[in-house]
C-alpha atoms as a PDB file:
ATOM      1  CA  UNK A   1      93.054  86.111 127.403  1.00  0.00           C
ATOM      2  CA  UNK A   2      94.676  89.346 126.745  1.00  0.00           C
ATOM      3  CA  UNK A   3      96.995  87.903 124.300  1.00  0.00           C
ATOM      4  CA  UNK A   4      94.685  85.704 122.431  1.00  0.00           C
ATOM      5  CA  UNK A   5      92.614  89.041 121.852  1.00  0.00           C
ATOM      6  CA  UNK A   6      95.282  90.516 120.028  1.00  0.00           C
ATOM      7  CA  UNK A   7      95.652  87.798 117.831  1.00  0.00           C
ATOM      8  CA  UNK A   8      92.472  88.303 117.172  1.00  0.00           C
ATOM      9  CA  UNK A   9      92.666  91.550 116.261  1.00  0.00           C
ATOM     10  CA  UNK A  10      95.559  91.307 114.108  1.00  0.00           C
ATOM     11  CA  UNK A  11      93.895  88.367 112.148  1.00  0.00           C
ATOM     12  CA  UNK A  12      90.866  90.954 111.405  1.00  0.00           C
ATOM     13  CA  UNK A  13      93.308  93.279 110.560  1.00  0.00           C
ATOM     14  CA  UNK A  14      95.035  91.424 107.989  1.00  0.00           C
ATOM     15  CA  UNK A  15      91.497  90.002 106.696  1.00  0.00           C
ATOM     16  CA  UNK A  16      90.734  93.804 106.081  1.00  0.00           C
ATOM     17  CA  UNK A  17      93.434  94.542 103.655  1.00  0.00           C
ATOM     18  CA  UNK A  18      93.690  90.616 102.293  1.00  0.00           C
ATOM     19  CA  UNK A  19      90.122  90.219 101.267  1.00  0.00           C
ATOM     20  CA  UNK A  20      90.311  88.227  97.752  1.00  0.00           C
ATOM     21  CA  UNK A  21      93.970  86.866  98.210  1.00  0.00           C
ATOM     22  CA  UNK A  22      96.103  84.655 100.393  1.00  0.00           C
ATOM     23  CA  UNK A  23      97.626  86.404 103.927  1.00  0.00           C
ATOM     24  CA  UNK A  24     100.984  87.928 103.490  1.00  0.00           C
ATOM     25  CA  UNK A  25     104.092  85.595 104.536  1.00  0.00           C
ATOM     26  CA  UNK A  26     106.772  87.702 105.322  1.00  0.00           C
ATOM     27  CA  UNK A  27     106.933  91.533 105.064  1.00  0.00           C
ATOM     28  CA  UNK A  28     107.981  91.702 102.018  1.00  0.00           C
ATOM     29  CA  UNK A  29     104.541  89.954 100.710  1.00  0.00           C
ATOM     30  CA  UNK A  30     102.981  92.454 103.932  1.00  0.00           C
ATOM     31  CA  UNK A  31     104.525  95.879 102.232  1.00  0.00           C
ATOM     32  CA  UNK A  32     102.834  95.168  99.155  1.00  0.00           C
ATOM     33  CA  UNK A  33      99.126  94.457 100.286  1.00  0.00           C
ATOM     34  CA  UNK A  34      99.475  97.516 102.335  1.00  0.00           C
ATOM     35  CA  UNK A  35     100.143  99.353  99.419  1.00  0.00           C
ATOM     36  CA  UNK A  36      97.539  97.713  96.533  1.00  0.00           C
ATOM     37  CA  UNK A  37      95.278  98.840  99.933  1.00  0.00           C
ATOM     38  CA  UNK A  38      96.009 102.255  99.427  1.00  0.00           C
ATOM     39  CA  UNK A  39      95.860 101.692  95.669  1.00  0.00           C
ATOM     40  CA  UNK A  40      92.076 100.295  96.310  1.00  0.00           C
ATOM     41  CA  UNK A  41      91.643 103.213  98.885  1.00  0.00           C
ATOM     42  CA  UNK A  42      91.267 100.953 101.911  1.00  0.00           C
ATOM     43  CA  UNK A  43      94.169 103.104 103.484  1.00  0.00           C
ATOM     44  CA  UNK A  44      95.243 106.785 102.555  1.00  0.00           C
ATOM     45  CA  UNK A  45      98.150 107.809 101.603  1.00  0.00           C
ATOM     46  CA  UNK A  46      99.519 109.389 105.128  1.00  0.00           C
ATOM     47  CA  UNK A  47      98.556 105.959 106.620  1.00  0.00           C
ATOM     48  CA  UNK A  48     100.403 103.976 104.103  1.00  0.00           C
ATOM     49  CA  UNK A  49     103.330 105.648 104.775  1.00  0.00           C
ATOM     50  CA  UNK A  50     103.518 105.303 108.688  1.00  0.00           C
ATOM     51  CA  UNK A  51     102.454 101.750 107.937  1.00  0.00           C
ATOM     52  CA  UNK A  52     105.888 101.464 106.137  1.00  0.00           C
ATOM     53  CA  UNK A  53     107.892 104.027 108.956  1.00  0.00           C
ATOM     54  CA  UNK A  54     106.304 101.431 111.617  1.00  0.00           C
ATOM     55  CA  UNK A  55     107.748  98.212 109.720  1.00  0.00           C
ATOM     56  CA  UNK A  56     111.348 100.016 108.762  1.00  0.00           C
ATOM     57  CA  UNK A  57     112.040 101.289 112.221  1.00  0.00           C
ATOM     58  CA  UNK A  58     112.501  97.999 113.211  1.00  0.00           C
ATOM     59  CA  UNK A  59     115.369  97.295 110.925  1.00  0.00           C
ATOM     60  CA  UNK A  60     117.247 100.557 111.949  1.00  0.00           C
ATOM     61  CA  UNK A  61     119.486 101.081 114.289  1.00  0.00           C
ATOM     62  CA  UNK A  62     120.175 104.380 116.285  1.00  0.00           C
ATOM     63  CA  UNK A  63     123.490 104.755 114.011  1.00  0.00           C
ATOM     64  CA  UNK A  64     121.175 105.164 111.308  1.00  0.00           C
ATOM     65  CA  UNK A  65     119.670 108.876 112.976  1.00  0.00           C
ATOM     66  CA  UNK A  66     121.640 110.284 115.233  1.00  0.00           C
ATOM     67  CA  UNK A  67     122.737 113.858 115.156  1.00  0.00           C
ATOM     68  CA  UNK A  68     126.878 113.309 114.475  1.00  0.00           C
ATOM     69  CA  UNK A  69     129.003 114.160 117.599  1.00  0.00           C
ATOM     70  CA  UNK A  70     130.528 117.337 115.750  1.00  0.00           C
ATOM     71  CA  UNK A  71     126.916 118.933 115.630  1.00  0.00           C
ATOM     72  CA  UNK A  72     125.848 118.576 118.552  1.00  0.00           C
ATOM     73  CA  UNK A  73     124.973 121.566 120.536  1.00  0.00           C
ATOM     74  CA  UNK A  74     125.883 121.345 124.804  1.00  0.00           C
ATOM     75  CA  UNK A  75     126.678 123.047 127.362  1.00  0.00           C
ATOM     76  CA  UNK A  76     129.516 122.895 129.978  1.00  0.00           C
ATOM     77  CA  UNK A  77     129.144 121.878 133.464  1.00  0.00           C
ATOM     78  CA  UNK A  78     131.725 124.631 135.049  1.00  0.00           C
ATOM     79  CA  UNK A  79     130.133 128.001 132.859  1.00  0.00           C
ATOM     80  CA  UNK A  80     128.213 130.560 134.127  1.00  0.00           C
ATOM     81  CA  UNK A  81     124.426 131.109 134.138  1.00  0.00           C
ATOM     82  CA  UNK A  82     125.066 133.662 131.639  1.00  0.00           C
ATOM     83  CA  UNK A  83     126.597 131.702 128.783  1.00  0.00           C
ATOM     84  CA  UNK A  84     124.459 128.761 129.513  1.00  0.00           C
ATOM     85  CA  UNK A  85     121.311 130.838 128.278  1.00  0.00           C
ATOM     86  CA  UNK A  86     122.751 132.557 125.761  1.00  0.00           C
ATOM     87  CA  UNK A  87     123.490 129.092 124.389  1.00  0.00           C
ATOM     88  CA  UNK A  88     120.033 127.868 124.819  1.00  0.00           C
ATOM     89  CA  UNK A  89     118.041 131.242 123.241  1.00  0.00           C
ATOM     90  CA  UNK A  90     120.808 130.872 120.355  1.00  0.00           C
ATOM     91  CA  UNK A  91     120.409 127.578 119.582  1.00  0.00           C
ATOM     92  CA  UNK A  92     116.306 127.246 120.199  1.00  0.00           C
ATOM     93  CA  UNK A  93     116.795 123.199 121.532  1.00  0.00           C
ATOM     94  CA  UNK A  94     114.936 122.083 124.872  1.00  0.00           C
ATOM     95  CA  UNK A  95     117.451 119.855 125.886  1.00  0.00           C
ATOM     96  CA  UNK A  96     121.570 119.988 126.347  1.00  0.00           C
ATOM     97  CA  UNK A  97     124.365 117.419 126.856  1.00  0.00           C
ATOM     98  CA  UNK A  98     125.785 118.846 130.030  1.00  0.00           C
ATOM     99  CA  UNK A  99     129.888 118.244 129.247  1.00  0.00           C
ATOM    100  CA  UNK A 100     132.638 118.120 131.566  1.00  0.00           C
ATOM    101  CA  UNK A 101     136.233 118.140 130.237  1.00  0.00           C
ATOM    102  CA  UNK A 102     135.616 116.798 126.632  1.00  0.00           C
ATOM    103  CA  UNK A 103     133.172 115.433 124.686  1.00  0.00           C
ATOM    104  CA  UNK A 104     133.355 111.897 125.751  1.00  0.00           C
ATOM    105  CA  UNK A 105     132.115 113.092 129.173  1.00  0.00           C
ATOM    106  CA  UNK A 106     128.407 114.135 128.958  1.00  0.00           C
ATOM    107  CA  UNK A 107     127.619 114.200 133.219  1.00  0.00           C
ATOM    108  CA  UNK A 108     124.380 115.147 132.645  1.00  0.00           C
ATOM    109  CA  UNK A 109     120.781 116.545 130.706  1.00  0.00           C
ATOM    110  CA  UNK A 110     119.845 120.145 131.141  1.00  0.00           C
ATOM    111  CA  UNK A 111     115.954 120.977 130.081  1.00  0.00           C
ATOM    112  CA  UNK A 112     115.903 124.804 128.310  1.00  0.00           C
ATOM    113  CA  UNK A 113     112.693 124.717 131.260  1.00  0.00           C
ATOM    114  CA  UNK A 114     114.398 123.973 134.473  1.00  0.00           C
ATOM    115  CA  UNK A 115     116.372 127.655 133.471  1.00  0.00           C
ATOM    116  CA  UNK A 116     113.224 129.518 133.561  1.00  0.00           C
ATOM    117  CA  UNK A 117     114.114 129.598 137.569  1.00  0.00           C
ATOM    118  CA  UNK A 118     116.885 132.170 136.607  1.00  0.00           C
ATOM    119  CA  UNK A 119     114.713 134.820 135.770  1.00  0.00           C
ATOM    120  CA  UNK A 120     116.308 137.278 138.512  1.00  0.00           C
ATOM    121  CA  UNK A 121     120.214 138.516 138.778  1.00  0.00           C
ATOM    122  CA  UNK A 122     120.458 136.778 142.076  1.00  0.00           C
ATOM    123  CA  UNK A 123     119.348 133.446 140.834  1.00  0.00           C
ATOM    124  CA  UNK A 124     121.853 133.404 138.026  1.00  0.00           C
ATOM    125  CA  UNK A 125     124.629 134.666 140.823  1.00  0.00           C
ATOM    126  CA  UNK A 126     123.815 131.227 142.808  1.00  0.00           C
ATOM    127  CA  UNK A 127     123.319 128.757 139.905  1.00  0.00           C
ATOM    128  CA  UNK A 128     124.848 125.494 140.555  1.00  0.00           C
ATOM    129  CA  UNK A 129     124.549 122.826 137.300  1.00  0.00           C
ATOM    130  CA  UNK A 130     124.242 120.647 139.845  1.00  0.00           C
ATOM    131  CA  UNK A 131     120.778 121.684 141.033  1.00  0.00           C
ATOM    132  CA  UNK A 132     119.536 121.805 137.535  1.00  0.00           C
ATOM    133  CA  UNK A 133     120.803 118.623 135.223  1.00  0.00           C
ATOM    134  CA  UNK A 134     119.575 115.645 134.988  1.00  0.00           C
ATOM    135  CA  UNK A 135     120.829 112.203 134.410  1.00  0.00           C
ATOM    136  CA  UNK A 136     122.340 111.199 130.878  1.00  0.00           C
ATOM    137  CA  UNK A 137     121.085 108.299 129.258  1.00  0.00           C
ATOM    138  CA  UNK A 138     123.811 106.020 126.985  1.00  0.00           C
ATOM    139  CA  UNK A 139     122.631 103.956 124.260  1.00  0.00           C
ATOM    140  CA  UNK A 140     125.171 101.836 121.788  1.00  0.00           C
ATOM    141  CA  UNK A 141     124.931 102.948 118.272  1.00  0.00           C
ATOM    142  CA  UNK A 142     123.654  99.192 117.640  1.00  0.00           C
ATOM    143  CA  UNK A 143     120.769  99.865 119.421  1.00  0.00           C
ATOM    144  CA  UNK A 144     117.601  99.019 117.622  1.00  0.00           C
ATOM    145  CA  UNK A 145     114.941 102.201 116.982  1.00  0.00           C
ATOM    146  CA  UNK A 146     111.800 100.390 117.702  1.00  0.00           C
ATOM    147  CA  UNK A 147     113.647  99.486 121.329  1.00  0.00           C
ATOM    148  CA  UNK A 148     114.968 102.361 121.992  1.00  0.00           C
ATOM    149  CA  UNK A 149     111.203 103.766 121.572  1.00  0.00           C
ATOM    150  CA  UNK A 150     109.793 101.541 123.993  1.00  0.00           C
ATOM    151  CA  UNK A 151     112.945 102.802 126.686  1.00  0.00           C
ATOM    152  CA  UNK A 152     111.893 106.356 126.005  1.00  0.00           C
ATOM    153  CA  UNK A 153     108.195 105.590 126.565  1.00  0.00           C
ATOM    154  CA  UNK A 154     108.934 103.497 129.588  1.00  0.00           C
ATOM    155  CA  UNK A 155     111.647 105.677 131.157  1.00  0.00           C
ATOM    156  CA  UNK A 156     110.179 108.923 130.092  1.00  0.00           C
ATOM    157  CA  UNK A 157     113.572 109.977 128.326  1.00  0.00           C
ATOM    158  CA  UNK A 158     113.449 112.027 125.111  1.00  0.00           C
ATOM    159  CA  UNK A 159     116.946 112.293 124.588  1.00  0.00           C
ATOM    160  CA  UNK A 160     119.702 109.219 124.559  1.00  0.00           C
ATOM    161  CA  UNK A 161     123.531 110.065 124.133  1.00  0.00           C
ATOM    162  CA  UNK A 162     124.701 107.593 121.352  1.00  0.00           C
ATOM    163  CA  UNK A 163     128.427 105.688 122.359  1.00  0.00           C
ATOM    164  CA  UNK A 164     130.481 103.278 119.826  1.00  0.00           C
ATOM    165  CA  UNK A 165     132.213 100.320 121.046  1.00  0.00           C
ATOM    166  CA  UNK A 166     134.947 101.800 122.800  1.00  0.00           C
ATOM    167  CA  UNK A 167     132.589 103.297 125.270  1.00  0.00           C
ATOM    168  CA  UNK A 168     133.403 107.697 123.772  1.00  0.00           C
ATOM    169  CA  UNK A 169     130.527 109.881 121.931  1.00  0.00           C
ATOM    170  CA  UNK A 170     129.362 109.310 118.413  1.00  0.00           C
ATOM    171  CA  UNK A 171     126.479 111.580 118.942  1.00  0.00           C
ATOM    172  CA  UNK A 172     122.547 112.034 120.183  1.00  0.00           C
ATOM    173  CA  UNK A 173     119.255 110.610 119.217  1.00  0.00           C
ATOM    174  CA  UNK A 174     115.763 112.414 120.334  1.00  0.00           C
ATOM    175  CA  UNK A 175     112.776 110.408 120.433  1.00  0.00           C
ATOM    176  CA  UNK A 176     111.028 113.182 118.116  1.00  0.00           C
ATOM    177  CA  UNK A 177     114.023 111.429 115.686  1.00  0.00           C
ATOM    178  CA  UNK A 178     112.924 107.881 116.060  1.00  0.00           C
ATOM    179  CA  UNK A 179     109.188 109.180 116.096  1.00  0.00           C
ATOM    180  CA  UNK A 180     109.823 111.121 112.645  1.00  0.00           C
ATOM    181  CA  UNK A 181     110.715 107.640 111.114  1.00  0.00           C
ATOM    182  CA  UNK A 182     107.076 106.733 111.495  1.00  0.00           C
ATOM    183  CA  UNK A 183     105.081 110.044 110.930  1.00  0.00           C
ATOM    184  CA  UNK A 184     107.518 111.776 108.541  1.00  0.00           C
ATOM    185  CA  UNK A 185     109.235 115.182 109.926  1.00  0.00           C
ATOM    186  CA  UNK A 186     107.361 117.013 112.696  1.00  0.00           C
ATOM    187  CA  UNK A 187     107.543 121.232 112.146  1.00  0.00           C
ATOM    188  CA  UNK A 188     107.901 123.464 115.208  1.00  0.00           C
ATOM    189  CA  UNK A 189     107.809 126.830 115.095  1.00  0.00           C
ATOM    190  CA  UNK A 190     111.189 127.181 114.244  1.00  0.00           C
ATOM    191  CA  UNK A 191     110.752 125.723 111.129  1.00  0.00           C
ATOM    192  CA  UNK A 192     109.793 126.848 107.922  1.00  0.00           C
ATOM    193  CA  UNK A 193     106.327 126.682 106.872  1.00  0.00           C
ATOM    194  CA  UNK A 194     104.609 128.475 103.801  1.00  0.00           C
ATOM    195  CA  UNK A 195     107.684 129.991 102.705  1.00  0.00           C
ATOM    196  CA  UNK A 196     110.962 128.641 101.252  1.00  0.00           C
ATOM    197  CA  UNK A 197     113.227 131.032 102.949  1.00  0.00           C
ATOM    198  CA  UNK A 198     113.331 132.663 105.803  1.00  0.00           C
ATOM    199  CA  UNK A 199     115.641 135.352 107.089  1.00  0.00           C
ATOM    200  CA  UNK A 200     116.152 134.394 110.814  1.00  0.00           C
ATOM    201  CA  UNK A 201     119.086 136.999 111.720  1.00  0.00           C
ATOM    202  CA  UNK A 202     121.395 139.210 109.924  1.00  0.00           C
ATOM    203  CA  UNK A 203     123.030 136.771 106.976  1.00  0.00           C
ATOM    204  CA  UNK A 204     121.654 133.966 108.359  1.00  0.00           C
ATOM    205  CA  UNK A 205     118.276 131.953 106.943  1.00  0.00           C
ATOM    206  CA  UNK A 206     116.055 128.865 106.882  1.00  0.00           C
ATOM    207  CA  UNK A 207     115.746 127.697 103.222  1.00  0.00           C
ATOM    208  CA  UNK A 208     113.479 124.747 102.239  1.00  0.00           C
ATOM    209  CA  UNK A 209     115.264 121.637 100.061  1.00  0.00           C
ATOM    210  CA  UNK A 210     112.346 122.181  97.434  1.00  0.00           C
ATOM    211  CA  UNK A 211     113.025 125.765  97.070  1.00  0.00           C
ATOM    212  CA  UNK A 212     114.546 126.571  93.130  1.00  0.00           C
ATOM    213  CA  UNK A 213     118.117 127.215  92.679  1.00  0.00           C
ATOM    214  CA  UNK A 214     116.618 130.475  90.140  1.00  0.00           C
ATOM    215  CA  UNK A 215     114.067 131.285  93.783  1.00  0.00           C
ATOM    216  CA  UNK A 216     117.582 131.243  95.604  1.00  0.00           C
ATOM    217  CA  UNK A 217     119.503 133.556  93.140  1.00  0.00           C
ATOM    218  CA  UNK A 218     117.086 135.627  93.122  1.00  0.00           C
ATOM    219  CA  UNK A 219     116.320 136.363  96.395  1.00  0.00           C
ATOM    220  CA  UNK A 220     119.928 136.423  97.490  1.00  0.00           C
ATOM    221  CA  UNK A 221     121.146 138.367  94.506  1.00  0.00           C
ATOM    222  CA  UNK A 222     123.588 134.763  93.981  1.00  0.00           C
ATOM    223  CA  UNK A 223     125.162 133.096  90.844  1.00  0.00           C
ATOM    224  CA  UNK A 224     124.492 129.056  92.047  1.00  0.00           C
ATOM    225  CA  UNK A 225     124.928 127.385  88.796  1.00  0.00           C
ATOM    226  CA  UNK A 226     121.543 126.011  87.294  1.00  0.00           C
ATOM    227  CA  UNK A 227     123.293 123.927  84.604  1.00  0.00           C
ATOM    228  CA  UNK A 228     124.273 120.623  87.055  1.00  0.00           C
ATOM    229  CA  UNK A 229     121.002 118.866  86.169  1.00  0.00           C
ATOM    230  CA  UNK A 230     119.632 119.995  88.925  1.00  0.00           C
ATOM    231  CA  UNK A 231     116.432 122.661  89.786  1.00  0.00           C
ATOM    232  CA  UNK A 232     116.338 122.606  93.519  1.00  0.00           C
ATOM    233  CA  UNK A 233     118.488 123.526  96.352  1.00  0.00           C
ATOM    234  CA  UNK A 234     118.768 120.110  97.772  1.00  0.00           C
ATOM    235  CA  UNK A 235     119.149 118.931  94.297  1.00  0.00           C
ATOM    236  CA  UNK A 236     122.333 120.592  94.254  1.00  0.00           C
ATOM    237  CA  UNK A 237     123.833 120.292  97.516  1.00  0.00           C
ATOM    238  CA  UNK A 238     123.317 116.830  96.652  1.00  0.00           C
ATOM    239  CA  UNK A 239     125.566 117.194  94.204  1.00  0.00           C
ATOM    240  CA  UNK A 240     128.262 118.847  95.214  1.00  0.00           C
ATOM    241  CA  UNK A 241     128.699 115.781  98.213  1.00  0.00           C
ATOM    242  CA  UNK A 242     127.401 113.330  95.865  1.00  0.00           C
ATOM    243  CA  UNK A 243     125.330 111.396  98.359  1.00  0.00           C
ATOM    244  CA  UNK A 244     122.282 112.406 100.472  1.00  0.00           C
ATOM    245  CA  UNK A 245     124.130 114.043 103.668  1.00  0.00           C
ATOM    246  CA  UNK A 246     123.153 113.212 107.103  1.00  0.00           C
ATOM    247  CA  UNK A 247     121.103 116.311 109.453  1.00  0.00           C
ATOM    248  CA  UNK A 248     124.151 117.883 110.712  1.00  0.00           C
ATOM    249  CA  UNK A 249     126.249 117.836 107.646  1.00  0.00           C
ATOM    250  CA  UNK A 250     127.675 120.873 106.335  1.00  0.00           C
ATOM    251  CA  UNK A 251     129.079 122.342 102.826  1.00  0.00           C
ATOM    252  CA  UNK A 252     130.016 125.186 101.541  1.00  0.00           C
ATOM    253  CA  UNK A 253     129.300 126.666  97.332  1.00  0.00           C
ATOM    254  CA  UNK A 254     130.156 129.948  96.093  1.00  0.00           C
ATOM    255  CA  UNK A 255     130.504 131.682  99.834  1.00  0.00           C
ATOM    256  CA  UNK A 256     127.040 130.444 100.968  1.00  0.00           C
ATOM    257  CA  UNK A 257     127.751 127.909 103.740  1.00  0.00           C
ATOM    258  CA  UNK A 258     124.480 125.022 104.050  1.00  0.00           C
ATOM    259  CA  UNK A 259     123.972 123.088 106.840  1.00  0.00           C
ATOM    260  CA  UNK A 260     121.641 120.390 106.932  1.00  0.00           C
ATOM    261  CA  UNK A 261     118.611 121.215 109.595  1.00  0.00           C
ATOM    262  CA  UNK A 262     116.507 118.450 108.781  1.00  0.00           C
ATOM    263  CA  UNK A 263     116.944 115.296 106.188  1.00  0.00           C
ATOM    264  CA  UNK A 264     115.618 111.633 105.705  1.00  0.00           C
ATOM    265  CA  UNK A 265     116.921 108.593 103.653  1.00  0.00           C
ATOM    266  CA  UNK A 266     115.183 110.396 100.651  1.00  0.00           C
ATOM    267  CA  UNK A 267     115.577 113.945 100.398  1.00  0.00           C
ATOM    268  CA  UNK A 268     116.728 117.092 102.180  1.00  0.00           C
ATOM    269  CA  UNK A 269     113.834 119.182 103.978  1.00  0.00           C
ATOM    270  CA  UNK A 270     115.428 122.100 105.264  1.00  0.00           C
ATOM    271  CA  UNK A 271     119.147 123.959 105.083  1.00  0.00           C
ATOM    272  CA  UNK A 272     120.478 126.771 107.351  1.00  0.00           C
ATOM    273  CA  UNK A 273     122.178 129.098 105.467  1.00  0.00           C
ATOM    274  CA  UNK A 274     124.520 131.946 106.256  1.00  0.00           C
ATOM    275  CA  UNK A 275     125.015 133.766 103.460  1.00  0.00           C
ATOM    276  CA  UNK A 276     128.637 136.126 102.604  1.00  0.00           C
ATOM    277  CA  UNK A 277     126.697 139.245 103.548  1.00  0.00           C
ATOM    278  CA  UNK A 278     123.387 140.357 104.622  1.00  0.00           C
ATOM    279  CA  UNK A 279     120.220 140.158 102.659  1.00  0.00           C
ATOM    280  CA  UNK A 280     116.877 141.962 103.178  1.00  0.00           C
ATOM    281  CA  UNK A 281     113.717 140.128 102.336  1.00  0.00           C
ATOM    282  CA  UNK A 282     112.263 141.124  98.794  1.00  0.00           C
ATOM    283  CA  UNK A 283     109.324 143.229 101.274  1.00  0.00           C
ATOM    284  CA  UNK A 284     111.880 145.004 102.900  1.00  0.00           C
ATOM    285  CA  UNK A 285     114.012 145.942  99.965  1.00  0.00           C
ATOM    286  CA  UNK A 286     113.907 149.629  99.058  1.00  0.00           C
ATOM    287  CA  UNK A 287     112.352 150.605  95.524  1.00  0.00           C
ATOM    288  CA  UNK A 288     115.798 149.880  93.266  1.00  0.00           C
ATOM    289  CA  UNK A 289     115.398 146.226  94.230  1.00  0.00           C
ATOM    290  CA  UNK A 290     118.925 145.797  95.797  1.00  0.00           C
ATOM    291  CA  UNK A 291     118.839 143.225  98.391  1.00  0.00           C
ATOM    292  CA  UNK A 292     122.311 144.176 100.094  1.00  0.00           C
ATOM    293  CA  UNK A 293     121.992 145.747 103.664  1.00  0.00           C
END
């Protein structure tokens, strides 16, 4: 009964967007109603495109996401309490590979939560990793996004460490990551809102992929070159790799280092950036303008 009502449901689902022309036969045919739908304003626009994220997750694998091993951020099984939450206020993650010896041997989760037990000096004096991580979950890199989704729902993981074929670490996948195929990227308040950039600590800011390379000179008193056919920032780091880099990826132009904070398969939403020296915002600048601490 139950699965004769979906059918049902799915058949008056496809009459809605199909009214006036024959049913879709593959998804091809399917991508294309859905979007002369939104073009007849049967759908929105935000609806459209989680429509799409909904069909393409199934044809991506966890390779496809993952943060790369080389930027991931862990912890170590053996260090003290200490380090451990100076890592995790640093960083501003919720959850850590717990390493052992290398980096091909994750023993464990630890949850930025379970350490709000060390809130005295004798707490942190006893802490044991033991008491406090959790078990590691190992997914291949083949792994298919719209499965792993329904392991994270069903297990209750949000966080999968990624191995290749020969069994070490190519990196991690979230399920805000898989999630984020669907909805598009999901801010936290870490990330960057109304404003392009952001100083976050001494010579070291949150700049938006939109923001203009003349925005950028001018707030960091820089010479980025705007004659590369390019206006934006992401435009030109971009250019400089010559591909659309992965989250994670790093470059460096004239003494500015970028690293990728967040990125899909069509543009770059957000860069860290430390920058050769410090910079005051233009609100905290004294009255000659100069933007050097």
């Amino acid at each position: 009964m139950a699965k004769e009502t979906d059918l049902n449901t799915t058949g008056r689902w496809l009459r809605r967007f199909t009214q006036g022309q024959a049913e879709p036969q593959d998804r091809k045919e399917l991508v294309a109603v859905l979007r002369e739908s939104a073009e007849r304003g049967v759908v929105d626009a935000d609806a459209l495109t989680m429509l799409e994220g909904v069909l393409e997750v199934a044809d991506l694998q966890v390779r496809d996401i993952i943060v790369p091993r080389a930027q991931m951020v862990f912890v170590r099984r053996h260090e003290p309490a200490a380090r451990i939450l100076s890592v995790v206020v640093e960083s501003g993650h919720s959850r850590f590979p717990v390493m052992d010896e290398d980096r091909d041997d994750i023993v464990g989760i630890l949850l930025a939560k379970d350490l709000l037990r060390l809130t005295t000096t004798a707490a942190r004096e006893r802490f044991d990793m033991r008491e406090y991580m959790r078990p590691a979950v190992f997914v291949p890199e083949s792994k298919r996004l719209n499965v792993l989704l329904k392991e994270f729902r069903r297990n209750r993981n949000h966080m999968a460490i990624v191995v290749d074929e020969y069994g070490g670490v190519s990196g991690l996948c979230t399920i805000e990551d898989v999630i984020e195929q669907i909805v598009g990227e999901i801010d936290d308040e870490f990330d960057v809102e109304d404003e392009h950039i952001r100083r976050d600590a001494p010579a070291q800011f949150t700049v938006r992929g939109v923001t203009r390379i003349a925005d950028f000179n001018e707030y960091f008193g820089a010479h980025l070159s705007e004659e590369q056919g390019v206006d934006t920032i992401a435009g030109l780091i971009m250019k400089q790799l010559g591909r659309l880099p992965r989250r994670g990826e790093s470059t460096t132009i004239e003494g500015f280092e970028f690293r990728v904070l967040r990125a899909d398969r069509r543009r770059i939403d957000a860069l860290k950036v430390v920058a050769p020296r410090d910079v005051l915002p233009p609100e905290e600048r004294p009255a000659d303008g100069a933007g050097r601490a």
